[in-house]
C-alpha atoms as a PDB file:
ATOM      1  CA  UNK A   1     124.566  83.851 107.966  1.00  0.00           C
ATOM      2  CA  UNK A   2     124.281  85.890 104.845  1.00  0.00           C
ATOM      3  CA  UNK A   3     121.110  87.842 104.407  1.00  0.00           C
ATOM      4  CA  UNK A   4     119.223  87.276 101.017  1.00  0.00           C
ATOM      5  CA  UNK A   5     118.821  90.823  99.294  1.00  0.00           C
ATOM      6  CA  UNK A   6     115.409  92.787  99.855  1.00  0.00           C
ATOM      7  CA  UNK A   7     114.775  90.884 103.160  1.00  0.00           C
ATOM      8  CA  UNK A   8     114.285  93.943 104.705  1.00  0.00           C
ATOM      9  CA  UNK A   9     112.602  95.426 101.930  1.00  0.00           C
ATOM     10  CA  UNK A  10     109.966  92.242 102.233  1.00  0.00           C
ATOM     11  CA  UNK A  11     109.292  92.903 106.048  1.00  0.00           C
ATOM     12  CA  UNK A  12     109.189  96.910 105.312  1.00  0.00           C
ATOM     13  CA  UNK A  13     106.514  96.334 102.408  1.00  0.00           C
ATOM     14  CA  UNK A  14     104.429  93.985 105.246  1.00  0.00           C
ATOM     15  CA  UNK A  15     104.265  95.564 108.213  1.00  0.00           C
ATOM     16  CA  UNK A  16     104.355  99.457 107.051  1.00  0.00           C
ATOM     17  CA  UNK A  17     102.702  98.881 104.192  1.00  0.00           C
ATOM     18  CA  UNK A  18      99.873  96.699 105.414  1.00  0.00           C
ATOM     19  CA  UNK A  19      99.833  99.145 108.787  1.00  0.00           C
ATOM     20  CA  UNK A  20      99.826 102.444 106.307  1.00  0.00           C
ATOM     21  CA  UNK A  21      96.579 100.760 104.735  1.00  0.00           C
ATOM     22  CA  UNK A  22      94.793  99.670 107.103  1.00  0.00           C
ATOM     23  CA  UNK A  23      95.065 102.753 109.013  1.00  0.00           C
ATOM     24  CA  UNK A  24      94.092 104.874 105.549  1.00  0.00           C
ATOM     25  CA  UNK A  25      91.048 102.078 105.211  1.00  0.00           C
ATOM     26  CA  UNK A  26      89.999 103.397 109.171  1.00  0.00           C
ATOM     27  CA  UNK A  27      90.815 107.196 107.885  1.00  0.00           C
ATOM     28  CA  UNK A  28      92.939 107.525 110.959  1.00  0.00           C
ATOM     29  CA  UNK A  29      94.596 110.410 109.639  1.00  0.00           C
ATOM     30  CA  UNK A  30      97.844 110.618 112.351  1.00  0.00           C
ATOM     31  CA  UNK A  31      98.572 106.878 112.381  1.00  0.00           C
ATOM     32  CA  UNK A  32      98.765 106.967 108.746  1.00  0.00           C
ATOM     33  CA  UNK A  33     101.248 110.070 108.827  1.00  0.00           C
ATOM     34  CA  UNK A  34     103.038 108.125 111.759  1.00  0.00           C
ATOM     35  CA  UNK A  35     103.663 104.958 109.465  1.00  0.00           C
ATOM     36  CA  UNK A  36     104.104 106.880 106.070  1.00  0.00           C
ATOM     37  CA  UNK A  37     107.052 108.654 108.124  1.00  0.00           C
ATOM     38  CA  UNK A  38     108.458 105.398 110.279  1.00  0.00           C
ATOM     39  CA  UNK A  39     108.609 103.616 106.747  1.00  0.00           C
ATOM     40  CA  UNK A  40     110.799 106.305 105.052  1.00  0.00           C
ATOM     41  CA  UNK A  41     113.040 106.519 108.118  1.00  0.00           C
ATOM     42  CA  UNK A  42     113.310 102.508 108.047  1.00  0.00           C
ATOM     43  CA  UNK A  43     113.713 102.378 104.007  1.00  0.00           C
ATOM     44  CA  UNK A  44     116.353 105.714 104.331  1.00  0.00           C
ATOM     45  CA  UNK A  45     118.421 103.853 106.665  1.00  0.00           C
ATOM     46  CA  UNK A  46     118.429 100.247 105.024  1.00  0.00           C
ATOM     47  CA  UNK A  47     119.515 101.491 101.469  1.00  0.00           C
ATOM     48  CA  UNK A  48     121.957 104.228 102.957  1.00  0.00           C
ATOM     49  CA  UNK A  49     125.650 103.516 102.108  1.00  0.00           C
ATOM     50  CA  UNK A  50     127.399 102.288 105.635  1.00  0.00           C
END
């Protein structure tokens, strides 16, 4: 099956981004470091060239 561009860009933008504010909204200082960094490891590999 061929995968429709920014797929994974959609699914990074929901659950990172919606984690990253949520966890800024609770000033949760860590967890929002935690997701800031897991979503530039997940958007570092998805656009890296294979």
């Amino acid at each position: 099956m061929k995968q429709v561009p920014f797929t994974n860009l959609a699914v990074f933008i929901l659950f990172f981004g919606i984690a990253l504010i949520e966890a800024l909204q609770k000033q949760n200082w860590l967890e929002a470091g935690l997701f800031a960094a897991l979503g530039v490891v997940s958007l570092w590999a998805d656009f890296r060239k294979k």
